[in-house]
N, C-alpha and C. Protein backbone atom coordinates (compact mmCIF):
# COMPACT_ATOMS: atom_id res chain seq x y z
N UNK A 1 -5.68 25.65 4.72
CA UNK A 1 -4.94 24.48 4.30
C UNK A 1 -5.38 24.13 2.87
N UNK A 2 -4.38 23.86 1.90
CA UNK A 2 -4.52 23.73 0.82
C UNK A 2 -5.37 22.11 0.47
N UNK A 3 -5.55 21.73 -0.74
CA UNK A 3 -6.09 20.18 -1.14
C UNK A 3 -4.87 19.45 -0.96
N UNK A 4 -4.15 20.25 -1.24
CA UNK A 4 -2.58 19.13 -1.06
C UNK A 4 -2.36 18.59 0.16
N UNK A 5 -2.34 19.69 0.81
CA UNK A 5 -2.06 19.64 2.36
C UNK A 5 -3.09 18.48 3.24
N UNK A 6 -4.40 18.74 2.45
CA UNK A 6 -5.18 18.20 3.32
C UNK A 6 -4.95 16.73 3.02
N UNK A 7 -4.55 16.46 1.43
CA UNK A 7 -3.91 14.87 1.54
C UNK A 7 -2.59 14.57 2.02
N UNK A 8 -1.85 15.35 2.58
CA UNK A 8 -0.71 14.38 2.87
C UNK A 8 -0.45 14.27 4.53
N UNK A 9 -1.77 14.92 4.87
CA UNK A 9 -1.68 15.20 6.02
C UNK A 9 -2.52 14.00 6.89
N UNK A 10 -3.38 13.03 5.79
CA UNK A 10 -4.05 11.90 6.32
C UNK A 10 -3.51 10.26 6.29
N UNK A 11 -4.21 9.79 6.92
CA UNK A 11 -3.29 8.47 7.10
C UNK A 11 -3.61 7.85 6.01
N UNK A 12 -2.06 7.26 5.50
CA UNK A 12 -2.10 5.96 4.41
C UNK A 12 -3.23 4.96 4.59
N UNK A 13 -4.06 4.21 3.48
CA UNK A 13 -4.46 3.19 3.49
C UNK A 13 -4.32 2.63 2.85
N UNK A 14 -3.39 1.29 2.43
CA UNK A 14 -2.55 0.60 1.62
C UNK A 14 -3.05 -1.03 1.74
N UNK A 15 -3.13 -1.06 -0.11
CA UNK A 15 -3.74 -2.27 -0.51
C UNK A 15 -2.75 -2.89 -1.54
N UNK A 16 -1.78 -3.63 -1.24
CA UNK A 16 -0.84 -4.00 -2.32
C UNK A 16 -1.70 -5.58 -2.63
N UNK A 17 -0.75 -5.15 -4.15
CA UNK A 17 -1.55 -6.57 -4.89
C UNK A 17 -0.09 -6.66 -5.80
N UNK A 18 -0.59 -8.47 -5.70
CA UNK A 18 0.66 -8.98 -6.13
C UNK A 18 2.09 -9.21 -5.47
N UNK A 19 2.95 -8.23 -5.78
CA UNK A 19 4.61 -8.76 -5.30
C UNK A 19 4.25 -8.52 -3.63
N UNK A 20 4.20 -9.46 -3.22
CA UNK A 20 4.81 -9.30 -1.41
C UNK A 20 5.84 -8.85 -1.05
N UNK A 21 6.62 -8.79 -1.40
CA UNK A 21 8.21 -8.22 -1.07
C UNK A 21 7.69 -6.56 -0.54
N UNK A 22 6.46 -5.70 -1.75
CA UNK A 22 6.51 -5.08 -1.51
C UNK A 22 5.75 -4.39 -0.14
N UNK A 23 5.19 -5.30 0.34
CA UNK A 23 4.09 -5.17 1.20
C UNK A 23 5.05 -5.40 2.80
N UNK A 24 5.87 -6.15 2.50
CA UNK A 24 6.93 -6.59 3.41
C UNK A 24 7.51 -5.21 3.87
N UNK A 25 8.18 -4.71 2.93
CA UNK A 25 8.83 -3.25 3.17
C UNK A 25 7.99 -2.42 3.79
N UNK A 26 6.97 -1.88 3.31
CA UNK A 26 6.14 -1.41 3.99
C UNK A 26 5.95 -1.69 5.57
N UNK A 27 5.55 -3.01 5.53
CA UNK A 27 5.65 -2.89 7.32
C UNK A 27 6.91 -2.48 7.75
N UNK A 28 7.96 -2.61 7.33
CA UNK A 28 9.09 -2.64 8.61
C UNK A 28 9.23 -1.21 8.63
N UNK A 29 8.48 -0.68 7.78
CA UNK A 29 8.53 0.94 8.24
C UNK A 29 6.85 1.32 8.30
N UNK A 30 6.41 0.48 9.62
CA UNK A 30 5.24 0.53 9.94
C UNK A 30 4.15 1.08 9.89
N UNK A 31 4.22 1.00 8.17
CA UNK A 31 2.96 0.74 7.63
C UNK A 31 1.91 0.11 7.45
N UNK A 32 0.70 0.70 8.14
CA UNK A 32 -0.60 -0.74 7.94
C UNK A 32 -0.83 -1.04 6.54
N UNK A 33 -0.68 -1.97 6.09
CA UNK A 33 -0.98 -2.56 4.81
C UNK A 33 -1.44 -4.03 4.44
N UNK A 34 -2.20 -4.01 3.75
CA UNK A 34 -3.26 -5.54 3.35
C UNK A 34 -2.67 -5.92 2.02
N UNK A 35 -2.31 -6.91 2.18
CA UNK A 35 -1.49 -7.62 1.03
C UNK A 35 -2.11 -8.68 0.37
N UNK A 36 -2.96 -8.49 -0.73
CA UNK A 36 -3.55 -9.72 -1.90
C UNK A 36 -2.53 -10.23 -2.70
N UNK A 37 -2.92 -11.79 -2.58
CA UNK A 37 -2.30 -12.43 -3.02
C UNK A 37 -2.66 -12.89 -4.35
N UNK A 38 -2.15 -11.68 -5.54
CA UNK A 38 -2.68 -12.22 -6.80
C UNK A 38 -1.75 -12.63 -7.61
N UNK A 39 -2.48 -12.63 -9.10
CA UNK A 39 -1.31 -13.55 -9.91
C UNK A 39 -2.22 -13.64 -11.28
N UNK A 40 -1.96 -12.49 -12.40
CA UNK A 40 -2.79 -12.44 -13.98
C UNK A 40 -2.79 -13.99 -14.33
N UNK A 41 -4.00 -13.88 -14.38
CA UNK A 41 -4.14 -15.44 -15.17
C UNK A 41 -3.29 -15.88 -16.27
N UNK A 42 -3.24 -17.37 -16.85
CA UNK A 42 -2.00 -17.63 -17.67
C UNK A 42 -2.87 -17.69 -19.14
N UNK A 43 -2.16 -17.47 -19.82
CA UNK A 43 -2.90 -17.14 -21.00
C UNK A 43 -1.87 -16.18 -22.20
């Protein structure tokens, strides 16, 4: 089994930051994913 192989062959671990929408999508195609709630400082 190739390096490739051996990554696509393991489970996602998904850390979205920022837009929720996108973290949303993700689950409904049940994906475990941890969603931070950030936001670049104003400046």
């Amino acid at each position: 089994m190739t390096e490739k192989e051996k990554l696509f062959n393991k489970e996602l671990k998904i850390i979205n930051i920022g837009i929720e929408m996108f973290a949303d999508d993700l689950e409904k195609q049940n994906v475990d994913v941890i969603h931070v709630n950030w936001r670049p400082p104003a400046g």
